[in-house]
C-alpha atoms as a PDB file:
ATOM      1  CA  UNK A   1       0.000   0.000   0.000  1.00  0.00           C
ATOM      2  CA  UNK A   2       1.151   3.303  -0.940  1.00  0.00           C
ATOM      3  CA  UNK A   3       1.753   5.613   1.803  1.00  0.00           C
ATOM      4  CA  UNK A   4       1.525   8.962  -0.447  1.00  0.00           C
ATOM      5  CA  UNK A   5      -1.614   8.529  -2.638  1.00  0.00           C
ATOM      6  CA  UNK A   6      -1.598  10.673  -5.558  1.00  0.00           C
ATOM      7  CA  UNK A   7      -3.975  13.269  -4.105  1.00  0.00           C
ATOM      8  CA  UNK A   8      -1.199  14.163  -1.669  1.00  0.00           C
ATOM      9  CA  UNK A   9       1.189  14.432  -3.470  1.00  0.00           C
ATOM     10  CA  UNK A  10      -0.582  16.392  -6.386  1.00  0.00           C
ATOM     11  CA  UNK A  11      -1.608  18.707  -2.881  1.00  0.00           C
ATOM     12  CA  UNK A  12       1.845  19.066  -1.533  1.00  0.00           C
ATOM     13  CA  UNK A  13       3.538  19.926  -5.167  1.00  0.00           C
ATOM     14  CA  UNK A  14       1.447  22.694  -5.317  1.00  0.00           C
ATOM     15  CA  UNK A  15       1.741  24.035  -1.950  1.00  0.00           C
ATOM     16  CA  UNK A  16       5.629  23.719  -3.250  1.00  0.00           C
ATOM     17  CA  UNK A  17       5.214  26.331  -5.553  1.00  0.00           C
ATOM     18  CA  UNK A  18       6.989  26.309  -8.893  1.00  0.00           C
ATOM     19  CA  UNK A  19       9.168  23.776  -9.739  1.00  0.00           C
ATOM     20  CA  UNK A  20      12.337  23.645 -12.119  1.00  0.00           C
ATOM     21  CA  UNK A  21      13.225  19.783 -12.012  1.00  0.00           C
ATOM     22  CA  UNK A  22      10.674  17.484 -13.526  1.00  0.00           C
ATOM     23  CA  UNK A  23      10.478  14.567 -11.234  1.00  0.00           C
ATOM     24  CA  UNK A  24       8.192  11.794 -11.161  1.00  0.00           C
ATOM     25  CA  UNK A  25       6.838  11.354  -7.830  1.00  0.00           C
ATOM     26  CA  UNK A  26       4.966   8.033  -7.981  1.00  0.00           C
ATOM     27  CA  UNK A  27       3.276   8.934 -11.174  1.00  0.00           C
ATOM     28  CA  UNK A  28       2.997  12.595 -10.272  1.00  0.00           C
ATOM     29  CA  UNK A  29       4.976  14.967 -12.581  1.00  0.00           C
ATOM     30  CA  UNK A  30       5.997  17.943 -10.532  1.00  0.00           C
ATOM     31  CA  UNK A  31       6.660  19.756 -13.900  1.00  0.00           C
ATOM     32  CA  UNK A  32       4.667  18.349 -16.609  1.00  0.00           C
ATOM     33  CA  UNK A  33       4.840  21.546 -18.563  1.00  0.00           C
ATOM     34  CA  UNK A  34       8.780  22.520 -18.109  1.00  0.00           C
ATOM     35  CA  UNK A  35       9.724  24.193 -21.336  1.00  0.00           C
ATOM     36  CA  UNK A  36      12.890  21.879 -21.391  1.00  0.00           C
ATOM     37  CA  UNK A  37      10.462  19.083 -21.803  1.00  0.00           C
ATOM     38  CA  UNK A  38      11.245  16.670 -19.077  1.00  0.00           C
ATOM     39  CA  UNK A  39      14.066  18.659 -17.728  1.00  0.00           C
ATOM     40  CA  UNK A  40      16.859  17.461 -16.574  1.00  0.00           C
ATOM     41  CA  UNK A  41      15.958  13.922 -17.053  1.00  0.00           C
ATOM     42  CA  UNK A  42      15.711  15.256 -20.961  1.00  0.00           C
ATOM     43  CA  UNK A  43      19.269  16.453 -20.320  1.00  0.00           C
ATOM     44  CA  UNK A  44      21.199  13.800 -18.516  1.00  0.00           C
ATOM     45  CA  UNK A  45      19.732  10.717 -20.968  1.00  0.00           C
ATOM     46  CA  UNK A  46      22.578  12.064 -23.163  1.00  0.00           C
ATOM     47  CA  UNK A  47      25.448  12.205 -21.171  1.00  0.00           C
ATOM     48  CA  UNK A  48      24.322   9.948 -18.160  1.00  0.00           C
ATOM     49  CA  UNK A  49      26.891   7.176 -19.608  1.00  0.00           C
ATOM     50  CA  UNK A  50      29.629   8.878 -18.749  1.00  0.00           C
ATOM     51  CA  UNK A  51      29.127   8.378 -15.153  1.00  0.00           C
ATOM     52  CA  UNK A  52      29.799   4.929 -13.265  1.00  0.00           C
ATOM     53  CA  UNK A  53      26.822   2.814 -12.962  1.00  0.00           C
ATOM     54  CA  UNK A  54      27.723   1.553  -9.827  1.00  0.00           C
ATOM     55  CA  UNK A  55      28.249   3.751  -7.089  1.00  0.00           C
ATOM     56  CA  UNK A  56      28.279   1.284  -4.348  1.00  0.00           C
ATOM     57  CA  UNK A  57      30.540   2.624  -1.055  1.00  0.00           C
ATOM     58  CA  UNK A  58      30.897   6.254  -2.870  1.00  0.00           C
ATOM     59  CA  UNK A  59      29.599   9.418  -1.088  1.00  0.00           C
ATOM     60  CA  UNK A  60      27.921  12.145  -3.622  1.00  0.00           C
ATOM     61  CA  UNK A  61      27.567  15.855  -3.325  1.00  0.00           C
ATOM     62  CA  UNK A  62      25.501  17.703  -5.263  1.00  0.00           C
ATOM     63  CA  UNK A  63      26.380  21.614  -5.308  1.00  0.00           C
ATOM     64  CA  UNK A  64      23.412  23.631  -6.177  1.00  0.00           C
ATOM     65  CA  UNK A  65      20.580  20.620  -6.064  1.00  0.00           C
ATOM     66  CA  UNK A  66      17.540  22.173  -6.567  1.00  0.00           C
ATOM     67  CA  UNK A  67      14.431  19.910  -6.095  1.00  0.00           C
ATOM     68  CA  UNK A  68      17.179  17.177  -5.991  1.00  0.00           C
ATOM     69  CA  UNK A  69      16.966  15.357  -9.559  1.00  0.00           C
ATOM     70  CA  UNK A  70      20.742  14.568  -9.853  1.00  0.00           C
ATOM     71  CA  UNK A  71      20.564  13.605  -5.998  1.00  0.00           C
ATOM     72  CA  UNK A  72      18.319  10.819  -6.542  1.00  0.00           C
ATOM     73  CA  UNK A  73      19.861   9.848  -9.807  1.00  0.00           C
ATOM     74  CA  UNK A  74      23.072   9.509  -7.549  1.00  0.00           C
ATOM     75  CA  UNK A  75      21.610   7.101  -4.964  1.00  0.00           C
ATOM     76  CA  UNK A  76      19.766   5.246  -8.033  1.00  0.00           C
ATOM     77  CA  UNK A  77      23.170   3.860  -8.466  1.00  0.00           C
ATOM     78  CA  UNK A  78      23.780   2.960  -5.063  1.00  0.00           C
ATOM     79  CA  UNK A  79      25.915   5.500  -3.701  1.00  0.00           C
ATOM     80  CA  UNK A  80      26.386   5.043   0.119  1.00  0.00           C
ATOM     81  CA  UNK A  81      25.781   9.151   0.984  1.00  0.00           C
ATOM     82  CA  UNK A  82      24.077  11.745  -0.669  1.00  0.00           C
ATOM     83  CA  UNK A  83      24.488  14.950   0.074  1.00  0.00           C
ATOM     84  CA  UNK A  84      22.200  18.109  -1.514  1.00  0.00           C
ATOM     85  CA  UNK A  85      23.054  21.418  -0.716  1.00  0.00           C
ATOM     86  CA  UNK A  86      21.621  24.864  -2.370  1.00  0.00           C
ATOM     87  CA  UNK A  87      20.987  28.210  -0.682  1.00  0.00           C
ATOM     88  CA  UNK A  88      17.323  28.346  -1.578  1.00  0.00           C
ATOM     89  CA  UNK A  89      14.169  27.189   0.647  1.00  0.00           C
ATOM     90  CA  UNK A  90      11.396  26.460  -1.601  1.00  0.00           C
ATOM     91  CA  UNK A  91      13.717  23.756  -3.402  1.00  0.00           C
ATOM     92  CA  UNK A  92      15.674  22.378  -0.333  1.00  0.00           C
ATOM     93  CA  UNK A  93      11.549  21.684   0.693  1.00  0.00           C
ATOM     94  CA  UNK A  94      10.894  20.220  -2.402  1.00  0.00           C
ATOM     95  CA  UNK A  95      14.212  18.349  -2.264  1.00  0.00           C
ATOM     96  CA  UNK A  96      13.027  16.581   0.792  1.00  0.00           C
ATOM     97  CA  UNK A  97       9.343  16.277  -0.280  1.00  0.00           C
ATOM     98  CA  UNK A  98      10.716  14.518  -3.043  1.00  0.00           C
ATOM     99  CA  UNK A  99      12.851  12.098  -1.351  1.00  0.00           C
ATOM    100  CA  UNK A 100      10.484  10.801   1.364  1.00  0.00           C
ATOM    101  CA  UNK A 101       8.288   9.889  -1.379  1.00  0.00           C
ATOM    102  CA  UNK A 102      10.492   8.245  -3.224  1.00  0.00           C
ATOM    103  CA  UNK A 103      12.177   6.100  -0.164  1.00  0.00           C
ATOM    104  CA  UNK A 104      15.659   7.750  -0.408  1.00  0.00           C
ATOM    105  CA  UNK A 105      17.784   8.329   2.463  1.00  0.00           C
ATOM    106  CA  UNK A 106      19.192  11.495   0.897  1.00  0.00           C
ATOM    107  CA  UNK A 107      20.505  14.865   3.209  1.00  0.00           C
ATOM    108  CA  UNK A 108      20.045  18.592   2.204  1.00  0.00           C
ATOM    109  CA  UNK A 109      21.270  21.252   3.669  1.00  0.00           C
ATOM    110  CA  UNK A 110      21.253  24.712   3.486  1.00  0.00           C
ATOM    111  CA  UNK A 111      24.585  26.226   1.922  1.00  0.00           C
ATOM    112  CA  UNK A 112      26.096  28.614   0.048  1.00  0.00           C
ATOM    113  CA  UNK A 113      28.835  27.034  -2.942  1.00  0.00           C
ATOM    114  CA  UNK A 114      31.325  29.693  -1.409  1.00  0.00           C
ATOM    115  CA  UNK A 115      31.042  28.136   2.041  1.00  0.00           C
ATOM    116  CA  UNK A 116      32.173  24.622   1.154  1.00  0.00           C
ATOM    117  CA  UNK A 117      34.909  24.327   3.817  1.00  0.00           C
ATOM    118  CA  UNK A 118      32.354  24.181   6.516  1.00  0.00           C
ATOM    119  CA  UNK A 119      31.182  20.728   5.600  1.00  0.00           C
ATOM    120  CA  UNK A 120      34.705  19.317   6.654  1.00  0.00           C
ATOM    121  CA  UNK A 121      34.919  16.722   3.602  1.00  0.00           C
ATOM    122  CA  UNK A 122      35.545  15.562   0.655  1.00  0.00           C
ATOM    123  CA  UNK A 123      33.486  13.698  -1.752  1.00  0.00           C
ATOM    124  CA  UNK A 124      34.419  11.028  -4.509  1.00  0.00           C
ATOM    125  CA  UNK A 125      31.831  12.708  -6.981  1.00  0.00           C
ATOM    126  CA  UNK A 126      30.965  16.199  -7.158  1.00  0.00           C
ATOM    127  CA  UNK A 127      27.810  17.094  -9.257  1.00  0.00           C
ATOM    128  CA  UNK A 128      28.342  20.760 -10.530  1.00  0.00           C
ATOM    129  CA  UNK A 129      24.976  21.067 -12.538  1.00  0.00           C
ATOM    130  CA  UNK A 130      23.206  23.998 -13.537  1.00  0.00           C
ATOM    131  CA  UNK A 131      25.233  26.867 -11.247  1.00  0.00           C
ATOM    132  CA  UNK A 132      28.262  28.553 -12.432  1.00  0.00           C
ATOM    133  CA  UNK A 133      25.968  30.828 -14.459  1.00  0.00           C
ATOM    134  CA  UNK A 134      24.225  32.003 -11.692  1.00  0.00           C
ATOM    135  CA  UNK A 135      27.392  32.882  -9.208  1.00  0.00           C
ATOM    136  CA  UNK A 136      28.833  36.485  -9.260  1.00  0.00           C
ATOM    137  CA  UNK A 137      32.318  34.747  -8.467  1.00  0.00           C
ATOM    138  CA  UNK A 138      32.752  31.626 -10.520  1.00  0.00           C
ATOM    139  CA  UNK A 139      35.811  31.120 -10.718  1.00  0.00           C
ATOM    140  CA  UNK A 140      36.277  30.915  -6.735  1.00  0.00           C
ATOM    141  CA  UNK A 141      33.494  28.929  -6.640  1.00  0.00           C
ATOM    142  CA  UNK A 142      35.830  26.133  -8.664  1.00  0.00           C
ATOM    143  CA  UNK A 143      38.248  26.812  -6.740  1.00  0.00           C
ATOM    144  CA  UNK A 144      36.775  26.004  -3.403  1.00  0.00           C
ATOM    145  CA  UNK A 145      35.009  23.002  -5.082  1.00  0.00           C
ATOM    146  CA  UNK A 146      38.811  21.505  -5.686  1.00  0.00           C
ATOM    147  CA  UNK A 147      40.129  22.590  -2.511  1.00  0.00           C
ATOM    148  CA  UNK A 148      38.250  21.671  -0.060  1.00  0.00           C
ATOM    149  CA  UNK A 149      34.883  18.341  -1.591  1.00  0.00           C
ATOM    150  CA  UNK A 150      36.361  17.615  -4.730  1.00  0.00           C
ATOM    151  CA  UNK A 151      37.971  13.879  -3.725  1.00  0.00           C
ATOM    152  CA  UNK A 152      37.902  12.332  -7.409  1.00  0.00           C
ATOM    153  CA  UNK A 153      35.011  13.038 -10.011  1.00  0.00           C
ATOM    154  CA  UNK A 154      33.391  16.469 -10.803  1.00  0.00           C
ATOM    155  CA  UNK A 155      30.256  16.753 -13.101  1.00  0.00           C
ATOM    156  CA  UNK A 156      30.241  19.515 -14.512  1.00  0.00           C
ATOM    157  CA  UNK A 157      27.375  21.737 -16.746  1.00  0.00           C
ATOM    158  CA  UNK A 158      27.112  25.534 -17.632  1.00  0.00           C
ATOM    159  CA  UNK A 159      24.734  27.693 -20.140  1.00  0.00           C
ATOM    160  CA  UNK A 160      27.257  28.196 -22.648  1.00  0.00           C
ATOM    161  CA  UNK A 161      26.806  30.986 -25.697  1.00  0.00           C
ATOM    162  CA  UNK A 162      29.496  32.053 -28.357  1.00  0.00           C
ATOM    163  CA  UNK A 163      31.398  29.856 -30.401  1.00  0.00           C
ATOM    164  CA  UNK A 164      31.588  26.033 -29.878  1.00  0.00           C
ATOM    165  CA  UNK A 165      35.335  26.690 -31.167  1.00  0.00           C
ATOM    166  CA  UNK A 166      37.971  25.721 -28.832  1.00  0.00           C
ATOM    167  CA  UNK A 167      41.705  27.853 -30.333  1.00  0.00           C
ATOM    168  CA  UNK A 168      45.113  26.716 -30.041  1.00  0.00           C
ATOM    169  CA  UNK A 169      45.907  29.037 -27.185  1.00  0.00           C
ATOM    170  CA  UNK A 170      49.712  29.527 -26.576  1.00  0.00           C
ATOM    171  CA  UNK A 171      50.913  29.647 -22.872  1.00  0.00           C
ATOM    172  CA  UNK A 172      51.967  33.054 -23.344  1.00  0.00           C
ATOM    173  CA  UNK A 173      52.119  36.303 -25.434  1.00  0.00           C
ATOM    174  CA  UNK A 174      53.704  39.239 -25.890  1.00  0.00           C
ATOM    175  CA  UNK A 175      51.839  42.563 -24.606  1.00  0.00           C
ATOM    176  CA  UNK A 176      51.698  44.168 -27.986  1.00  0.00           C
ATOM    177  CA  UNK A 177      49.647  41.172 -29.272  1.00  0.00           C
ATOM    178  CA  UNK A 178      46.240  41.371 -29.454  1.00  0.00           C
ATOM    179  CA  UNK A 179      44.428  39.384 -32.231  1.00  0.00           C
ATOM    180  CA  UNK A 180      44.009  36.493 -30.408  1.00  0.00           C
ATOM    181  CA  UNK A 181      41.471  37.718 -27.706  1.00  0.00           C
ATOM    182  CA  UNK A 182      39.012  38.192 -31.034  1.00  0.00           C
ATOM    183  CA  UNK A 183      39.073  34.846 -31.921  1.00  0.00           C
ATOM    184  CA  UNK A 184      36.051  32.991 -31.784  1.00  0.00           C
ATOM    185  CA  UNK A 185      37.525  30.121 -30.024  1.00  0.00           C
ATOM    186  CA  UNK A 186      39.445  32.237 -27.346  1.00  0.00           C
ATOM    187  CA  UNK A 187      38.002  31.679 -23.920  1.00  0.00           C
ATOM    188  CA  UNK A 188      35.378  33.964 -23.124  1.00  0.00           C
ATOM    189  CA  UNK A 189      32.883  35.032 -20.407  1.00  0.00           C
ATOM    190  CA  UNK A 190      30.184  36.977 -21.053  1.00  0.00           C
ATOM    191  CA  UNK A 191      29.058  39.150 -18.087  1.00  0.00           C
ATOM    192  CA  UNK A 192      24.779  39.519 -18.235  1.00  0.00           C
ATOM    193  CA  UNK A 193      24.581  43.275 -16.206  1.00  0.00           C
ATOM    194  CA  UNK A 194      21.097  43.305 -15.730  1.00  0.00           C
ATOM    195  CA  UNK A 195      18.849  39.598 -17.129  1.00  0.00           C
ATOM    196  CA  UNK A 196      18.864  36.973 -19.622  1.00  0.00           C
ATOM    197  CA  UNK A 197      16.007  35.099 -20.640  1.00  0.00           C
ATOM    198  CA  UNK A 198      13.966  37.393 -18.144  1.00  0.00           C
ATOM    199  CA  UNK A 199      16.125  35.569 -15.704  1.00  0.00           C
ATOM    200  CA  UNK A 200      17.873  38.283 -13.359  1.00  0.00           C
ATOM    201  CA  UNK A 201      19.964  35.220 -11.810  1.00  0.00           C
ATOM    202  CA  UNK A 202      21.881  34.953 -14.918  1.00  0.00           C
ATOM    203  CA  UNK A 203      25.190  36.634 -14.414  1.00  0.00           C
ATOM    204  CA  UNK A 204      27.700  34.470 -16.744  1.00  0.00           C
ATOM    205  CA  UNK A 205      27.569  32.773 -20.047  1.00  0.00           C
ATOM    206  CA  UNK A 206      30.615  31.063 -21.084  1.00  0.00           C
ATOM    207  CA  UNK A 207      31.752  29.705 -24.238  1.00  0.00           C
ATOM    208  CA  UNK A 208      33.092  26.331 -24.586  1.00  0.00           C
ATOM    209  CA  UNK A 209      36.681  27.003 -24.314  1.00  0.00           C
ATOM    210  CA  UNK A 210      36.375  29.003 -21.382  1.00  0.00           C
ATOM    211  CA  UNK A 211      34.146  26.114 -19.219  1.00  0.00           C
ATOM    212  CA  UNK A 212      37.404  24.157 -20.288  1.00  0.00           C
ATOM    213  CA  UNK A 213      39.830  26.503 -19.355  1.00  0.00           C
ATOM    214  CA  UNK A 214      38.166  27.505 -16.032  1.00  0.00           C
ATOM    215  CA  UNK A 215      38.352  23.941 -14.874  1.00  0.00           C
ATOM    216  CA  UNK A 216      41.793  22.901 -15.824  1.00  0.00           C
ATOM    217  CA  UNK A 217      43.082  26.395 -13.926  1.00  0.00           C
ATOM    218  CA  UNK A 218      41.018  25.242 -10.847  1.00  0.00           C
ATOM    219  CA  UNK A 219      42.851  22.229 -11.346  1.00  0.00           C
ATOM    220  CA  UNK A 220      40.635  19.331 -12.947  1.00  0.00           C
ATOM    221  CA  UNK A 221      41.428  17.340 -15.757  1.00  0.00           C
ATOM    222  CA  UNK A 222      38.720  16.586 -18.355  1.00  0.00           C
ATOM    223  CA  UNK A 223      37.990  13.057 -19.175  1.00  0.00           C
ATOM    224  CA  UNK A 224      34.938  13.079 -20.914  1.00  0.00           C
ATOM    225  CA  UNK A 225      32.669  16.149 -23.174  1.00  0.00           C
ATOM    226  CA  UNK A 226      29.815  14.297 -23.803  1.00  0.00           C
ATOM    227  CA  UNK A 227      27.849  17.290 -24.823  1.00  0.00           C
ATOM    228  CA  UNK A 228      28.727  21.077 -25.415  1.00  0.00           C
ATOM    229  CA  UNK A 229      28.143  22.113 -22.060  1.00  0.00           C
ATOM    230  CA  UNK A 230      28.812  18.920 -20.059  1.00  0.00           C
ATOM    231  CA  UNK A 231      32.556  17.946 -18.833  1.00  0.00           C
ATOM    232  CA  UNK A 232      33.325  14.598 -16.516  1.00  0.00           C
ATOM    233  CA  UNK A 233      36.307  15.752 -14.624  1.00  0.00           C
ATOM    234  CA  UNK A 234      39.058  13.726 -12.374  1.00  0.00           C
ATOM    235  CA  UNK A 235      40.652  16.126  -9.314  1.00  0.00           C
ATOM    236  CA  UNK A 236      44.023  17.026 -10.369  1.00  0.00           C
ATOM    237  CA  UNK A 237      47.036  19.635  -9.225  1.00  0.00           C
ATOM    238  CA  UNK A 238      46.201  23.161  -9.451  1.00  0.00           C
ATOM    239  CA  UNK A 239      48.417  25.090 -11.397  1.00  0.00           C
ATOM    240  CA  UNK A 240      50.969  26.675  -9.562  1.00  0.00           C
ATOM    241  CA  UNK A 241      50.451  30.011 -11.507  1.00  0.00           C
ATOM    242  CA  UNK A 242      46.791  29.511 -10.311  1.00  0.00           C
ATOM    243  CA  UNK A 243      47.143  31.883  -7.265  1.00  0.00           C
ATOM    244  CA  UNK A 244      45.809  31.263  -3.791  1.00  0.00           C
ATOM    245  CA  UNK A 245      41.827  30.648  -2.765  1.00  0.00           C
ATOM    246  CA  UNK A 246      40.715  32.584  -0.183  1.00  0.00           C
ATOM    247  CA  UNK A 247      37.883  31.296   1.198  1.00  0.00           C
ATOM    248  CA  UNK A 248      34.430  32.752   2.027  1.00  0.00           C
ATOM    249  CA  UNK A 249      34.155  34.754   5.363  1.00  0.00           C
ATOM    250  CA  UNK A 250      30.998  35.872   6.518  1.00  0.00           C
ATOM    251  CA  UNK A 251      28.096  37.772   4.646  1.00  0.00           C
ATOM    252  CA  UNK A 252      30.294  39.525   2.201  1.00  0.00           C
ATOM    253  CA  UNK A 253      31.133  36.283  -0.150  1.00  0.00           C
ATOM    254  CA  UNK A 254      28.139  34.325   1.182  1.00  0.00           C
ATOM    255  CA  UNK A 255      25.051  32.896  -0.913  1.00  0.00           C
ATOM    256  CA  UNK A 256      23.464  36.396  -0.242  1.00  0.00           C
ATOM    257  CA  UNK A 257      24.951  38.182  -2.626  1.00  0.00           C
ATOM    258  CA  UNK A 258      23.739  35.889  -5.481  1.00  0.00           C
ATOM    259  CA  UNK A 259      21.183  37.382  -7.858  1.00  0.00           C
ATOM    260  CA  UNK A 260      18.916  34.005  -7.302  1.00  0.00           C
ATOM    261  CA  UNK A 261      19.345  30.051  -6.638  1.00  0.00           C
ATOM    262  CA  UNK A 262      20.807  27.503  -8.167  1.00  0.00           C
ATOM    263  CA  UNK A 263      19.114  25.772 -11.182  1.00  0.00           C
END
């Protein structure tokens, strides 16, 4: 016997509010009409391969978790600990909605990406879906992700726009030489001042060079780009050019100062 029946749960998504993840909640779609169709399990059929089937004895965080799709894809494939965190309440409640209906022993917290060191460990896989675009400090967030959870794997995904080029970048160049920053396969960022997509959480848009570049400076090395904006990662050694990470004291670098949640 069924201990949520579908007028429940049909009751409590609502209450909810909006939802971004699709997920099917004993029959119940909490966001039959996403228009991502079936987002992100329209998403991660394409790269989902990538990632080990079994995840028996691994631990799993997932950085920005929203209603906690990639969570419970996670702990699908057996992974011994589960941890969600995102700094937004409406989908750390759906998060946890979602998983006592679906049986899953899966924690969320409430945390900011910048305040990673609290948490006091490190993870063998690292799902990085869905956020960079929406932090003010990206890089740093990459950073902190290596330095202080990153044990093995990352999974990583940004909203990408420009060219799908990735250049021949030299190590260095002379001051006087300029051409190369207006090619189309340069790494780029492209700052969003105000909104994109009427989204005002929307600061970033890389292209796909940059995504790359970004996560080999923070120090991963890409083993799989399944799709444009999807990169398996293993932890490596930051460069020593890198610089230092300073990490996130109080209010100033905290989820606060983020234009919205993560997606």
């Amino acid at each position: 016997m069924k201990h949520w029946t579908d007028e429940r749960i049909r009751s409590r998504v609502a209450e909810l509010g909006e939802w971004f993840h699709n997920l099917d909640l004993e029959g119940v779609q909490t966001a039959p009409n996403h228009f991502l169709h079936d987002y992100p399990r329209s998403k991660f059929k394409n790269f989902a391969g990538v990632l080990p089937e079994d995840l028996s004895g691994k631990s799993v965080l997932d950085v920005g978790c929203n209603a906690g799709f990639y969570s419970f894809e996670m702990k699908r494939r057996g992974a011994d600990r589960v941890l969600g965190i995102d700094f937004d309440d409406r989908y750390l409640a759906q998060a946890r909605f979602a998983a006592e209906v679906q049986g899953f022993d899966v924690e969320f917290r409430k945390l900011s990406v910048y305040d990673l060191a609290i948490l006091g460990e490190r993870f063998d896989l690292v799902v990085f879906m869905g956020v960079l675009y929406h932090l003010r400090h990206p890089l740093l967030a990459l950073d902190l992700i290596h330095e202080h959870v990153a044990n093995d794997l990352l999974l990583y995904q940004s909203m990408q726009r420009g060219s799908p080029a990735v250049a021949d970048v030299e190590a260095d160049y002379p001051f006087e030489e300029t051409a190369h920053f207006d090619e189309p396969g340069y790494p780029k960022m492209h700052f969003i001042e105000q909104s994109y997509a009427h989204d005002w959480t929307n600061w970033w848009a890389p292209n796909a060079a940059c995504s790359a570049a970004m996560l080999r400076s923070s120090g991963f090395v890409v083993l799989e780009h399944p799709e444009p904006e999807v990169f398996l990662c293993r932890r490596g050694e930051r460069p020593t050019a890198a610089g230092p990470v300073y990490p996130a004291r109080g209010s100033a670098m905290s989820g606060h100062a983020e234009r919205g949640a993560n997606e």
